[in-house]
Protein backbone atom coordinates (compact mmCIF):
# COMPACT_ATOMS: atom_id res chain seq x y z
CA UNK A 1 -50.07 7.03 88.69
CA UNK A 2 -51.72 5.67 85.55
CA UNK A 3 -48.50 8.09 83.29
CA UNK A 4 -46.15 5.95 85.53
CA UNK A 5 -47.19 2.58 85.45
CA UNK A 6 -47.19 3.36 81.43
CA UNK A 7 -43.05 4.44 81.55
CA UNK A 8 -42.80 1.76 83.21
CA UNK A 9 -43.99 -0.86 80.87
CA UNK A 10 -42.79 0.47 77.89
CA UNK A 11 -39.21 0.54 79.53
CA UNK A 12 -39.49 -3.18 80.71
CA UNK A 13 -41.21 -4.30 76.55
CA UNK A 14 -37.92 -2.07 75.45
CA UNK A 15 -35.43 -3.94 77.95
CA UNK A 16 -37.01 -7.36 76.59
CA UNK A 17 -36.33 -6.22 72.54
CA UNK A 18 -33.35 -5.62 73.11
CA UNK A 19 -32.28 -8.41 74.53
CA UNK A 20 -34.00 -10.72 72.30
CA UNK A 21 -32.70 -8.80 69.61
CA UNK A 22 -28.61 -9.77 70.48
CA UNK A 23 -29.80 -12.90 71.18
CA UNK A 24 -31.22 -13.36 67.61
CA UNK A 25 -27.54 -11.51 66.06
CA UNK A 26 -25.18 -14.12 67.97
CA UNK A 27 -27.31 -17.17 66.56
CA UNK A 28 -27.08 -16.08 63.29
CA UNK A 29 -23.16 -15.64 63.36
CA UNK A 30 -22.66 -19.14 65.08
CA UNK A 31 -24.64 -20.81 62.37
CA UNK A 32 -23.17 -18.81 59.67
CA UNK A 33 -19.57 -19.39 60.20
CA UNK A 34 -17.73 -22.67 58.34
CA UNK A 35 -15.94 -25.32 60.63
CA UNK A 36 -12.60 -24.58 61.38
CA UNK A 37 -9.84 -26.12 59.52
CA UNK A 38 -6.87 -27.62 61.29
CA UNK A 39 -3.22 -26.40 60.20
CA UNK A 40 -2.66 -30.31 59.52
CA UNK A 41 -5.47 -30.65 57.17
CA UNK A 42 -4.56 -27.70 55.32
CA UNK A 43 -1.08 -28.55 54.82
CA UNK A 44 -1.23 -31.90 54.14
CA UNK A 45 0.14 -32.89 51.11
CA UNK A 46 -1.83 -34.67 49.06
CA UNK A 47 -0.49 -37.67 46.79
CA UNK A 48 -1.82 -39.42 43.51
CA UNK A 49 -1.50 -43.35 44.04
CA UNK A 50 -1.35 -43.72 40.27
CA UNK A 51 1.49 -41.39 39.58
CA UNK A 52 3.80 -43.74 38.58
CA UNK A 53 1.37 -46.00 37.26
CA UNK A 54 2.55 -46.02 33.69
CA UNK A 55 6.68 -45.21 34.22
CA UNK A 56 9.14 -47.84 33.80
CA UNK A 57 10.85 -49.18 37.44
CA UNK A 58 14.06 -47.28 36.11
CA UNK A 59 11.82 -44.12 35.83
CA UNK A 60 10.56 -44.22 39.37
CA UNK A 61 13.86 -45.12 40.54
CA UNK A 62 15.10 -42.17 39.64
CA UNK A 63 12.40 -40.16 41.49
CA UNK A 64 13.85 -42.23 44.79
CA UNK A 65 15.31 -39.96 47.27
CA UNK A 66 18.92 -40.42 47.69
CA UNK A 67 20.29 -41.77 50.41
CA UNK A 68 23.62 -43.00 50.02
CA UNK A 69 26.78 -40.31 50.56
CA UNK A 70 30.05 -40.78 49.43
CA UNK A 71 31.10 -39.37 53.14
CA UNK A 72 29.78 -43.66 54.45
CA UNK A 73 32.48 -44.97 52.69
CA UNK A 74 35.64 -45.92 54.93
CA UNK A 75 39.29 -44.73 53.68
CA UNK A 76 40.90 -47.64 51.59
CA UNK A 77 42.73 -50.08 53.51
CA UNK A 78 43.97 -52.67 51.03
CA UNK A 79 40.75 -54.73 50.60
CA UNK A 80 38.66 -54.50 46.90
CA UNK A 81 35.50 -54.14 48.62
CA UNK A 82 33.77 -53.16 51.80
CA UNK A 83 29.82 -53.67 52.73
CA UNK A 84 27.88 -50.64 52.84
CA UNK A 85 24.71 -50.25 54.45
CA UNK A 86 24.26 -53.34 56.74
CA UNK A 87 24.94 -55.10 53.03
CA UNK A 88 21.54 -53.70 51.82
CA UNK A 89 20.63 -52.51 48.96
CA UNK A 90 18.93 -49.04 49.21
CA UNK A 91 16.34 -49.74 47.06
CA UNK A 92 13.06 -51.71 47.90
CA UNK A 93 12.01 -54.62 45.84
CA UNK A 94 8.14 -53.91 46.18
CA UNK A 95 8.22 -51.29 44.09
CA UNK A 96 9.75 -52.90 40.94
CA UNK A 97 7.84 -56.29 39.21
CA UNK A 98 10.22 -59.76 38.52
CA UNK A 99 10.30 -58.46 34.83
CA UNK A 100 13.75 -57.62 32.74
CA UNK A 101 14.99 -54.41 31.98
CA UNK A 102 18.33 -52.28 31.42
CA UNK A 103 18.79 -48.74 31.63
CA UNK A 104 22.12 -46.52 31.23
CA UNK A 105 22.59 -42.85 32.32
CA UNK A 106 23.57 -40.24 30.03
CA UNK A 107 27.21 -39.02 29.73
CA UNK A 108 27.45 -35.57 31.83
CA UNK A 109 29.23 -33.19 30.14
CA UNK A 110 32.77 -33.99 31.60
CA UNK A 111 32.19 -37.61 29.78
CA UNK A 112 31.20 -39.35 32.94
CA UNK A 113 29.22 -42.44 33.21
CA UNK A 114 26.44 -42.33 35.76
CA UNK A 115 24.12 -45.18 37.73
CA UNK A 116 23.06 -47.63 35.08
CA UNK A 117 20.04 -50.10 36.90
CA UNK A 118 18.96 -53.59 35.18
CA UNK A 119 16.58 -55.90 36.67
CA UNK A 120 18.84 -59.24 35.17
CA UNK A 121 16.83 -62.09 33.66
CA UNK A 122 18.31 -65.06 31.91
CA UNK A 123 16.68 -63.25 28.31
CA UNK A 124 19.26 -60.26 28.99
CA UNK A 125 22.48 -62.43 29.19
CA UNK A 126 24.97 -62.67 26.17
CA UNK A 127 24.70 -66.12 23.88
CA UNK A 128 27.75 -65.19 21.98
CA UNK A 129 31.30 -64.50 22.80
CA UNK A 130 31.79 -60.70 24.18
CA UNK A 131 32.93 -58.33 21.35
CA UNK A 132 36.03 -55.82 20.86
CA UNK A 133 35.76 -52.89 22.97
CA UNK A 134 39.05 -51.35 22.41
CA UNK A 135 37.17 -47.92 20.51
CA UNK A 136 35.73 -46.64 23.84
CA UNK A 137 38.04 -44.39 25.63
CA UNK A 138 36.36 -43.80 29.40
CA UNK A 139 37.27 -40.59 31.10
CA UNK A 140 40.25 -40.34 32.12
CA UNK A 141 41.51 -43.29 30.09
CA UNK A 142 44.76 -44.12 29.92
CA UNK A 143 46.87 -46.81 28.60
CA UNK A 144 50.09 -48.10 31.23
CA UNK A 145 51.51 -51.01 32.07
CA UNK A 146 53.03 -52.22 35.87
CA UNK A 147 54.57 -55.71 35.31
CA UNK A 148 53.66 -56.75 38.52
CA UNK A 149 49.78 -56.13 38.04
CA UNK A 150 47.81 -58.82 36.72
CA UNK A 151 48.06 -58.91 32.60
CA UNK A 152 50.26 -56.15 33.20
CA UNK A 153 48.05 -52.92 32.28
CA UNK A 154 46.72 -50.76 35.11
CA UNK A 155 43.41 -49.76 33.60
CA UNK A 156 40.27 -51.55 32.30
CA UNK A 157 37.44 -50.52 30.30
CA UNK A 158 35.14 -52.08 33.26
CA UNK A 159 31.41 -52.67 32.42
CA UNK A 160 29.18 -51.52 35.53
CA UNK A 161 26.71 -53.95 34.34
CA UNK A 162 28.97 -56.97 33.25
CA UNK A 163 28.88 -58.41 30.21
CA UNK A 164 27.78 -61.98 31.44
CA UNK A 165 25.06 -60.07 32.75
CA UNK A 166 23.49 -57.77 29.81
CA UNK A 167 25.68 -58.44 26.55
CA UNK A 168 26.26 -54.74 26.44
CA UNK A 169 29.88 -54.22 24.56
CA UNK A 170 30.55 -51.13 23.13
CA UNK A 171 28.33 -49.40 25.05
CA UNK A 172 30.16 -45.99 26.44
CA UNK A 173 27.59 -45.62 29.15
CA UNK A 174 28.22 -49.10 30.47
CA UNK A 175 32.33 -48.55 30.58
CA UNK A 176 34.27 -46.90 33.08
CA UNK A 177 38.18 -46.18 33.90
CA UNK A 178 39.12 -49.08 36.36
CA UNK A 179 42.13 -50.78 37.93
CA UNK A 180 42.52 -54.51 37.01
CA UNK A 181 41.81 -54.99 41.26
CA UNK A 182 38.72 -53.28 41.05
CA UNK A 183 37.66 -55.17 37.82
CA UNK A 184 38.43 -58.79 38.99
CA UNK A 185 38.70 -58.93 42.67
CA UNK A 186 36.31 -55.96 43.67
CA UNK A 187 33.30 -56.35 41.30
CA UNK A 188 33.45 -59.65 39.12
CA UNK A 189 33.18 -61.77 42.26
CA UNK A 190 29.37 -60.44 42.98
CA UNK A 191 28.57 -60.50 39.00
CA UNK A 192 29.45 -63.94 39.27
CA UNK A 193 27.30 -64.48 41.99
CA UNK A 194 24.16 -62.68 40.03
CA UNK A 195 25.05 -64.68 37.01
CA UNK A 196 25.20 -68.25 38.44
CA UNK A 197 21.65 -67.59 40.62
CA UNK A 198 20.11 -66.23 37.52
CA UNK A 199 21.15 -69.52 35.37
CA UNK A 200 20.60 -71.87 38.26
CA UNK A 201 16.99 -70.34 39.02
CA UNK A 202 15.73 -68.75 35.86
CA UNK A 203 14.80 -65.92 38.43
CA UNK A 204 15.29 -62.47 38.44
CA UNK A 205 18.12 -60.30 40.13
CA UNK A 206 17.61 -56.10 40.47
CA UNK A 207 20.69 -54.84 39.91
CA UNK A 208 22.37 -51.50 40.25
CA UNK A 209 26.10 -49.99 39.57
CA UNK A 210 26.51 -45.83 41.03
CA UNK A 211 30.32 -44.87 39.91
CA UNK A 212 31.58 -42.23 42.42
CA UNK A 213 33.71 -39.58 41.40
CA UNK A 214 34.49 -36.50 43.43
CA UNK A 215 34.19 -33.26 42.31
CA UNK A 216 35.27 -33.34 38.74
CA UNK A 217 37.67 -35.79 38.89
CA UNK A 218 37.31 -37.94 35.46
CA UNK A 219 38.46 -41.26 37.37
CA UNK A 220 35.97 -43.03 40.14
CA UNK A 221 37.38 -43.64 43.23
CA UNK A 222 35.05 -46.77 43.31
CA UNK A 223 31.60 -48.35 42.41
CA UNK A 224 28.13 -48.84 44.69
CA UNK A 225 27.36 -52.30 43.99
CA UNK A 226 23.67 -53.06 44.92
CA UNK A 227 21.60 -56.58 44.08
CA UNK A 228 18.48 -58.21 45.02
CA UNK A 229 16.89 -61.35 43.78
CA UNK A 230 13.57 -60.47 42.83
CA UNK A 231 11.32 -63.92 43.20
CA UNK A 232 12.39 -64.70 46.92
CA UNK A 233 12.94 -61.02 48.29
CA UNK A 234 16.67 -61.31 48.69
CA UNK A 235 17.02 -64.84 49.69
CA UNK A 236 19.48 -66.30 46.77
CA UNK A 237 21.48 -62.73 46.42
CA UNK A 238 21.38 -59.70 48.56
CA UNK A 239 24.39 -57.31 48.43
CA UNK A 240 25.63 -54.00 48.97
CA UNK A 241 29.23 -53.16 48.66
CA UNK A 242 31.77 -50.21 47.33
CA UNK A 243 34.39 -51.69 45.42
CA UNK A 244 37.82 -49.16 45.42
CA UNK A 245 39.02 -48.08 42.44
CA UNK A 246 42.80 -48.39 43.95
CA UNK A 247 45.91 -50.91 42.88
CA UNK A 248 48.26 -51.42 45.42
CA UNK A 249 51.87 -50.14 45.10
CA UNK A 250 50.47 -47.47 42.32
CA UNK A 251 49.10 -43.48 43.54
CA UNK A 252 46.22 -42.60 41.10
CA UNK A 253 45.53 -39.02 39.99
CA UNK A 254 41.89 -39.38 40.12
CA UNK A 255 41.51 -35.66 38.41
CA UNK A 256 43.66 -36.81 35.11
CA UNK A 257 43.67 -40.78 35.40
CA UNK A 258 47.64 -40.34 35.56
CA UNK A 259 49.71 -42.70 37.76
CA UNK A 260 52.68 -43.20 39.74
CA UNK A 261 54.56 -45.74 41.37
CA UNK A 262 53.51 -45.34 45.62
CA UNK A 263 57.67 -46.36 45.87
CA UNK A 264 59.96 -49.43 44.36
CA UNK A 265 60.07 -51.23 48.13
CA UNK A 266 55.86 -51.09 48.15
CA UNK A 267 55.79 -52.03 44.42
CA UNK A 268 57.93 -55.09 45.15
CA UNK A 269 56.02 -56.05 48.79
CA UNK A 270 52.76 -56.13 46.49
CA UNK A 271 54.00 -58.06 43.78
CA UNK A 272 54.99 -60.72 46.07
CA UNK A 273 51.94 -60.53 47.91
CA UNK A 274 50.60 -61.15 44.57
CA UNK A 275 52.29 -64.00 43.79
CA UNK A 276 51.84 -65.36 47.66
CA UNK A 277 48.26 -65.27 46.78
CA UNK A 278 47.86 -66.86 43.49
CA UNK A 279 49.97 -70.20 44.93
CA UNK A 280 48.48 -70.54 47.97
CA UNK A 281 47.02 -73.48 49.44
CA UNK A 282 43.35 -74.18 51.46
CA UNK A 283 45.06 -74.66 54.60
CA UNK A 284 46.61 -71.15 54.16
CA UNK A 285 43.79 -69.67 53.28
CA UNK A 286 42.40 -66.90 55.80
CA UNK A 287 38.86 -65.37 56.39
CA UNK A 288 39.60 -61.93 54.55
CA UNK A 289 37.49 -61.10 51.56
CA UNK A 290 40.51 -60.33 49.74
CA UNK A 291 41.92 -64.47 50.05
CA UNK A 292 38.12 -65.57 49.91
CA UNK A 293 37.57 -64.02 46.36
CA UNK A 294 41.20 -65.86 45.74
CA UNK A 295 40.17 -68.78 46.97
CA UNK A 296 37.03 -69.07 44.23
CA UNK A 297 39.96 -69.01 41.66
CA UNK A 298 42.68 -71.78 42.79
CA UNK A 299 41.93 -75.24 42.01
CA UNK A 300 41.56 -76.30 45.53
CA UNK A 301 37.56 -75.91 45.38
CA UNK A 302 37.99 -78.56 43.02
CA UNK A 303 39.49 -80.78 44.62
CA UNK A 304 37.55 -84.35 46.65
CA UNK A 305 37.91 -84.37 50.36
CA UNK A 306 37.95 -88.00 52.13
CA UNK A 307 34.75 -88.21 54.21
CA UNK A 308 31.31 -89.49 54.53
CA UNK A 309 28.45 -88.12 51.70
CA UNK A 310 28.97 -86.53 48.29
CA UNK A 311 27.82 -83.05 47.63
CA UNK A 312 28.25 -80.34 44.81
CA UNK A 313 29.27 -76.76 46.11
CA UNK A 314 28.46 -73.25 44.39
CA UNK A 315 31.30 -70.95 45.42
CA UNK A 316 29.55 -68.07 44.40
CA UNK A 317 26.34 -69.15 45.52
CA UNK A 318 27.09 -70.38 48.69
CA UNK A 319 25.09 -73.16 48.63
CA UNK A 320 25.61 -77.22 48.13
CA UNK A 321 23.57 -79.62 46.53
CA UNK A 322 23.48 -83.42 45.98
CA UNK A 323 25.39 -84.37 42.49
CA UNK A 324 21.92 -85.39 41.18
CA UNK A 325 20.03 -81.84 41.63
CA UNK A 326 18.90 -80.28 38.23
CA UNK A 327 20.76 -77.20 39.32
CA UNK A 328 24.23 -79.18 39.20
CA UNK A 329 23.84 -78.90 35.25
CA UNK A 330 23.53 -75.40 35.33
CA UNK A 331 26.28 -74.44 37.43
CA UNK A 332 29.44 -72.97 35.72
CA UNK A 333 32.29 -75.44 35.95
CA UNK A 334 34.64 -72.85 37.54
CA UNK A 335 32.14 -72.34 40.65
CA UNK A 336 31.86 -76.08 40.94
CA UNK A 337 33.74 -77.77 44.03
CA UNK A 338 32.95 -81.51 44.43
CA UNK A 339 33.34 -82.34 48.24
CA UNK A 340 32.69 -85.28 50.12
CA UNK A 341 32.48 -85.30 53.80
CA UNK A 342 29.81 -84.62 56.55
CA UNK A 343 26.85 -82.17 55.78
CA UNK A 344 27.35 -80.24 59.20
CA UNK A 345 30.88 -79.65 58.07
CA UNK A 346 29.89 -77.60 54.79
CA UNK A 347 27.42 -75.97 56.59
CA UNK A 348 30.13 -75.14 59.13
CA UNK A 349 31.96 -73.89 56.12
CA UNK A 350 28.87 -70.75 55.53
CA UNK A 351 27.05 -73.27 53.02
CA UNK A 352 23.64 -73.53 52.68
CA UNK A 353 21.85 -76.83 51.58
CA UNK A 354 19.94 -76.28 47.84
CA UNK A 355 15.63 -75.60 48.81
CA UNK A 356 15.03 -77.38 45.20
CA UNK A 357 17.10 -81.34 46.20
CA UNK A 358 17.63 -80.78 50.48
CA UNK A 359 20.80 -82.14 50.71
């Protein structure tokens, strides 16, 4: 009896090892292993905030992500320019300081001009007369006359940062092959615009020009115009437009540059057209952006309307003043319209009164 109750307690003390024994084995594992790591945290990526610290805005920029395509831009239908975008720029304004700067792209190896960027301060623009620029040959540069285009030769050497702008001449990554439309109805209307706010304000404007050629065409078929003024986030100028490298009544070879009359009947149409819009008056003037960039360069913006009140206009601006506002002195003559009549009429007109004299 004695033999058994022995087996027996020595089974039950082995029974109670062993189970104290796994016991002991899955503690040890539990406390050994590390926390688990989520797929999330282990993939995340993981970004220096001083990266760009020390590059120049032109230098980030060029780190940007693209997001403009040549396949947003609508098939040409007889107007210089369209607005791309919503009319915003692409890039963002935080990321760049109310401080001048120019740069230009390099040439790629077909001779090409690429995006040139400038943040435009009154220290960048000109203080002489612009220079001879007749030694730069653009790709796809060549020299033919149309009479009935304006000054008679089809191509310009057209800056992508103007002139007024940066004082760049000679500079053969600043000039591209472009139609005499493109260069004074498609483009010099908004450098115009940049100009006069920069003079008027003494503020900054970030500015930037993206020629688009297809494949390896040596011509552009146009120009991304972006602009932003820098001290008021976009208040005094805030564009985006592509401005078509296209004359009407002549067929470009974009690959060579070479050029053909469309046909003698659409030749003749357009020179008349031409002609029709040079002489016209302000009461047959029409909302198209084509007659409104027309419209800046007739006299009729000049001319003093019977009413009641006196006011200055900028017609690149788009804003009116009261003749006695420091900014009237500024203003370039040929943007000047004088026009007296009732304040909720020029506002009517798209005008808005001057922040600095509250017309």
């Amino acid at each position: 009896m004695q033999t058994r109750i022995k087996k027996l307690l020595v089974l039950l003390l082995s029974l109670c090892l062993l189970f104290s024994g796994c016991a002991g084995i899955e503690a040890t594992k539990n406390t050994a292993e590390e926390p688990a790591v989520t797929k999330s945290e282990s993939t995340a990526p993981k970004t220096d905030p001083t990266e760009f610290a020390n590059e120049t805005p032109a230098e980030s920029a060029s780190k940007a992500p693209a997001t403009f395509s040549p396949d947003q831009i609508p098939a040409y239908a007889d107007d210089p320019f369209i607005a791309l975008h919503n009319n915003e720029p692409y890039f963002d304004i935080a990321d760049y300081a109310a401080k001048s700067f120019e740069t230009y792209s390099e040439l790629d190896e077909l001779g090409r001009c690429g995006t040139v960027m400038a943040c435009v301060g009154k220290d960048l623009m000109p203080t002489e007369k612009r220079g001879n620029i007749s030694s730069v040959k653009p790709s796809g540069w060549h020299s033919v006359q149309y009479d009935f285009v304006d000054g008679g030769s089809l191509y310009n050497r057209c800056h992508l940062i103007g002139y007024q702008l940066s004082g760049e001449n000679a500079n053969e990554r600043n000039l591209i092959t472009g139609t005499r439309s493109m260069n004074t109805e498609g483009m010099l209307p908004f450098e115009n615009m940049v100009a006069d706010y920069v003079k008027e304000t003494g503020n900054h404007v970030l500015y930037r020009v993206t020629p688009v050629f297809q494949g390896n065409d040596l011509v552009a078929r146009g120009v991304v115009m972006e602009a932003k003024s820098m001290e008021d986030n976009g208040d005094g100028v805030c564009f985006c437009v592509f401005a078509y490298n296209n004359e009407p009544g002549v067929t470009i070879d974009y690959a060579t540059g070479a050029s053909t009359l469309s046909s003698a009947s659409a030749a003749t149409t357009t020179q008349k057209q031409t002609t029709t819009q040079k002489q016209t008056t302000t009461q047959n003037q029409t909302t198209t952006k084509k007659q409104t960039t027309t419209q800046k360069q007739t006299t009729t913006k000049k001319t003093v309307l019977t009413g009641t009140g006196s006011y200055i206009l900028n017609t690149n601006t788009k804003k009116f003043h009261n003749p006695s506002c420091s900014s009237v002195k500024q203003m370039n003559e040929s943007n000047k319209w004088e026009y007296s009549g009732s304040r909720e009429e020029i506002i009517g007109m798209g005008y808005d009164p001057c922040k600095r004299c509250n017309p």
